[in-house]
Protein backbone atom coordinates (compact mmCIF):
# COMPACT_ATOMS: atom_id res chain seq x y z
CA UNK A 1 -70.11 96.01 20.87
CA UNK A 2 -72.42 94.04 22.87
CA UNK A 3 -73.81 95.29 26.51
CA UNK A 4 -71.99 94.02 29.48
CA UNK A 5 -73.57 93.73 33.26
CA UNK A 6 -71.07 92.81 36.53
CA UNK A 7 -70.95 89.89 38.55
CA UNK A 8 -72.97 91.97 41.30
CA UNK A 9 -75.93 93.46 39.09
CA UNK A 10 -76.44 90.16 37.29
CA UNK A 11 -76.35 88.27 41.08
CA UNK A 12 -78.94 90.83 42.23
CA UNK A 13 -81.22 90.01 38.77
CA UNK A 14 -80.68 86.33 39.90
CA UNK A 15 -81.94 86.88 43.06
CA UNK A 16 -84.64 88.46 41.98
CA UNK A 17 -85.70 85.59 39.53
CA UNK A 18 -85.45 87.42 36.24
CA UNK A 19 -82.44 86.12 35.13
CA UNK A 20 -82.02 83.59 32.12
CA UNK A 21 -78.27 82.54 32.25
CA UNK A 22 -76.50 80.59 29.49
CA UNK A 23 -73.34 78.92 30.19
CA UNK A 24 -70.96 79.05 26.92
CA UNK A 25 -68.02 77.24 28.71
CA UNK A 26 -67.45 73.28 28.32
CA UNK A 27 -69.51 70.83 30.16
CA UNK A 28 -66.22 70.07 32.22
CA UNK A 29 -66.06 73.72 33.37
CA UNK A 30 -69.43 73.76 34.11
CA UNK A 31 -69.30 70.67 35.80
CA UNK A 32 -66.68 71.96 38.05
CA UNK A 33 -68.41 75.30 38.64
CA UNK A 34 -71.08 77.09 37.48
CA UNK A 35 -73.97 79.85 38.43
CA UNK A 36 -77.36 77.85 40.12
CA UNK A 37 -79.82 78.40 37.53
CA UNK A 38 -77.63 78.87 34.34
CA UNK A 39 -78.17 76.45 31.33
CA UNK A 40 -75.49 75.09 29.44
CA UNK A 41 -74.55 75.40 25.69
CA UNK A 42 -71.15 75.15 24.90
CA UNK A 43 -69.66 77.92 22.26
CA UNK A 44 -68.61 75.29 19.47
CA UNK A 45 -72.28 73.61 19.70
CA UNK A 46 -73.94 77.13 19.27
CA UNK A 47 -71.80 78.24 16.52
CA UNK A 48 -73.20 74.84 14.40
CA UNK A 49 -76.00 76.13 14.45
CA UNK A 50 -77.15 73.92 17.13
CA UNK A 51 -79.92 75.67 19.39
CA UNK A 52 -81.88 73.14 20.45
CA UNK A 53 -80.25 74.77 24.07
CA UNK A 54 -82.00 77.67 23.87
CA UNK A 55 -85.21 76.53 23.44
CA UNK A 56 -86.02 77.09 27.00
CA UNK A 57 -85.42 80.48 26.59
CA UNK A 58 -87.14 83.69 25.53
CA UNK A 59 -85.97 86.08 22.98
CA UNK A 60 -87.66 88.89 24.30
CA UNK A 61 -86.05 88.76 27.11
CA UNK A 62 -82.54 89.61 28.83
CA UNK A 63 -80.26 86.93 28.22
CA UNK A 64 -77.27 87.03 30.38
CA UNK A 65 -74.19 84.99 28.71
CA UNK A 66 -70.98 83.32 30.57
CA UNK A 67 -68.19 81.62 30.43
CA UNK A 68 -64.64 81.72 31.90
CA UNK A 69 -63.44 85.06 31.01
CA UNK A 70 -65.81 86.98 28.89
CA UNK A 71 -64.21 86.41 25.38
CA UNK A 72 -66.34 82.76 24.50
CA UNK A 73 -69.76 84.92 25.80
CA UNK A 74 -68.88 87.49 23.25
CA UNK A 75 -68.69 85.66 20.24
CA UNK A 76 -71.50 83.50 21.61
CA UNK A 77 -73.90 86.93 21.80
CA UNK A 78 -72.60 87.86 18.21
CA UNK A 79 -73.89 84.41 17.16
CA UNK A 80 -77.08 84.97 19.24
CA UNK A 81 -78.26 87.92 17.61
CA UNK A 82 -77.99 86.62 14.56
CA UNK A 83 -80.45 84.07 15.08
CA UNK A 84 -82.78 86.99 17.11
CA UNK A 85 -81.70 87.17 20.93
CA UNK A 86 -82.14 91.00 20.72
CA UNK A 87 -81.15 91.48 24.66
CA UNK A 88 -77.61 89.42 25.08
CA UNK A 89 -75.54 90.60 28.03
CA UNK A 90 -71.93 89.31 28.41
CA UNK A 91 -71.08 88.84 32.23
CA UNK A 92 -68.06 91.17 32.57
CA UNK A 93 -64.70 88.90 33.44
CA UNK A 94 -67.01 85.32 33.17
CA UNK A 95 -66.95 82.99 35.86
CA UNK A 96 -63.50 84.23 36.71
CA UNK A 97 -64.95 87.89 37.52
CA UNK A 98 -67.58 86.02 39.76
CA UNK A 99 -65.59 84.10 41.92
CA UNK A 100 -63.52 86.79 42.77
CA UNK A 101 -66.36 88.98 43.79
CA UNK A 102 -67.21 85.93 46.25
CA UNK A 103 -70.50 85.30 44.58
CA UNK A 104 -72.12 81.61 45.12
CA UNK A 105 -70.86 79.00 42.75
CA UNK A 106 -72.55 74.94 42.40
CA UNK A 107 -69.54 72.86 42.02
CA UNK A 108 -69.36 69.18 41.92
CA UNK A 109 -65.64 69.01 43.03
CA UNK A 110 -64.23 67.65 40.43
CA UNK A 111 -61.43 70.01 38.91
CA UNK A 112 -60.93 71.07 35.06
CA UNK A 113 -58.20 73.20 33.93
CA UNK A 114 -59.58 76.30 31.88
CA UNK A 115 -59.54 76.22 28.39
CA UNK A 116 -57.71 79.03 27.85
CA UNK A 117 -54.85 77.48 30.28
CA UNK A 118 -55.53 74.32 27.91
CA UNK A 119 -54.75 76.56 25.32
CA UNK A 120 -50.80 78.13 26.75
CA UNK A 121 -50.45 74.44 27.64
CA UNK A 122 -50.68 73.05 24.35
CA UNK A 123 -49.02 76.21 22.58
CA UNK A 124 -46.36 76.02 25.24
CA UNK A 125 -45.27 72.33 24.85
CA UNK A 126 -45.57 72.27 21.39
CA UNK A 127 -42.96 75.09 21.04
CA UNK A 128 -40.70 73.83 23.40
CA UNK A 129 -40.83 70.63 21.63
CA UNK A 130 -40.15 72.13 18.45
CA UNK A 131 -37.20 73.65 19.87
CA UNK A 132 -35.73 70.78 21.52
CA UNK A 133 -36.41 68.27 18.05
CA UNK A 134 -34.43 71.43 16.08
CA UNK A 135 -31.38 71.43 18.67
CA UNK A 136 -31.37 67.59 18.82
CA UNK A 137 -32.74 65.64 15.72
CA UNK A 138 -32.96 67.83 12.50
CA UNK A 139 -32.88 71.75 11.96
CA UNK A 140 -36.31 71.73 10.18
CA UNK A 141 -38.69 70.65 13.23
CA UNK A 142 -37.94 74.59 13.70
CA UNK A 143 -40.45 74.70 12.18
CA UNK A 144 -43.16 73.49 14.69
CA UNK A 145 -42.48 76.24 16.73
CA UNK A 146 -43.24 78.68 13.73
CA UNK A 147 -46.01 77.42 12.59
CA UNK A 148 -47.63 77.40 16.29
CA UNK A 149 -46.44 81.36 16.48
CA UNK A 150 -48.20 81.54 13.51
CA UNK A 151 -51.14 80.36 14.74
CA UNK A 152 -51.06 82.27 18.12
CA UNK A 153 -50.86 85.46 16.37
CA UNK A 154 -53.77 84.85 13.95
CA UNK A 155 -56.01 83.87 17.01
CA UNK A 156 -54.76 86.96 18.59
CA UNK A 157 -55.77 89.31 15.40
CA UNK A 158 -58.94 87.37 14.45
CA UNK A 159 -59.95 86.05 17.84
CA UNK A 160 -60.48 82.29 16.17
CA UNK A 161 -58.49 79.65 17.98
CA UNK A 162 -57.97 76.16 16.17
CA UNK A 163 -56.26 75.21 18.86
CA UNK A 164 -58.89 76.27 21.47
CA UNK A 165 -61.61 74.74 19.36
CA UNK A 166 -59.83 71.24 19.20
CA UNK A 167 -59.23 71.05 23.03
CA UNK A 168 -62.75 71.84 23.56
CA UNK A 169 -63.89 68.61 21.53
CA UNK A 170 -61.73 66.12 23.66
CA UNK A 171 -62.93 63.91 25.68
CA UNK A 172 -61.54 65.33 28.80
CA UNK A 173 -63.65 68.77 28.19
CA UNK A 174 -67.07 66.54 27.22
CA UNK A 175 -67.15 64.80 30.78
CA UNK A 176 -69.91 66.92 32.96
CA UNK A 177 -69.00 64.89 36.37
């Protein structure tokens, strides 16, 4: 299990300069909001083996990791270690955690709906529309909603989310203004 620091201890390291912060969200969530001095690299970029965002940083060295809720930072510090970040901290409850605690936020105004609400969204519709095609058109578009309860439990016992993973490719989730 990777180490964990709060909103208020890794604020206070911030303050005091020390801090390198990487920002696993998507560049539309960290356009909307993100901690002054953190560096983006979106989770799905890092886990292709893409690092060219963490050259700026120092291995040897704490490196503090964020996103909305704490889940993308994990996997993102599981990732990091294995190509030698020895000192990954997840920020405990993500941006979520910190804007709660009333901590100081950049934000460019323009609004992005977490992924993980991206995520029930999706899930949501796409059950309710398999539902509705069942009652309506043909007994065997049942099936839609199966498959995506399928899939919801799988991301629930393996933490891996298609889903999550193809929302954070569209376009919508790209745009960092």
């Amino acid at each position: 299990m990777q180490p964990t620091i709060s909103p208020a201890e890794l604020h206070a390291r911030l303050r005091e300069g020390t801090a390198q912060i990487l920002d696993v969200r998507t560049p539309a969530e960290f356009a909307a909001a993100h901690i002054s001095g953190g560096q983006l690299l979106p989770l799905d970029v890092l886990e292709s083996n893409q690092f060219v965002g963490t050259a700026g940083f120092d291995k040897g060295k704490p490196l503090y990791l964020v996103c909305q809720s704490g889940t993308r930072a994990r996997k993102a510090a599981t990732r990091l270690a294995e190509a030698g970040f020895t000192q990954c901290f997840i920020a405990e409850g993500g941006i979520a955690a910190w804007e709660q605690q009333g901590l100081p936020l950049e934000r460019t105004g323009s609004k992005v709906i977490s992924l993980e609400r991206q995520v029930r969204i999706a899930a949501g519709t796409l059950v309710l529309l398999g539902v509705l095609l069942a009652v309506f058109v043909h007994f065997d578009f049942i099936w839609i909603s199966g498959l995506i309860g399928a899939g919801l439990v799988f991301a629930g016992v393996t933490d891996w989310c298609g889903m999550g993973r193809l929302l954070a490719r569209m376009p919508w989730n790209q745009r960092t203004s």
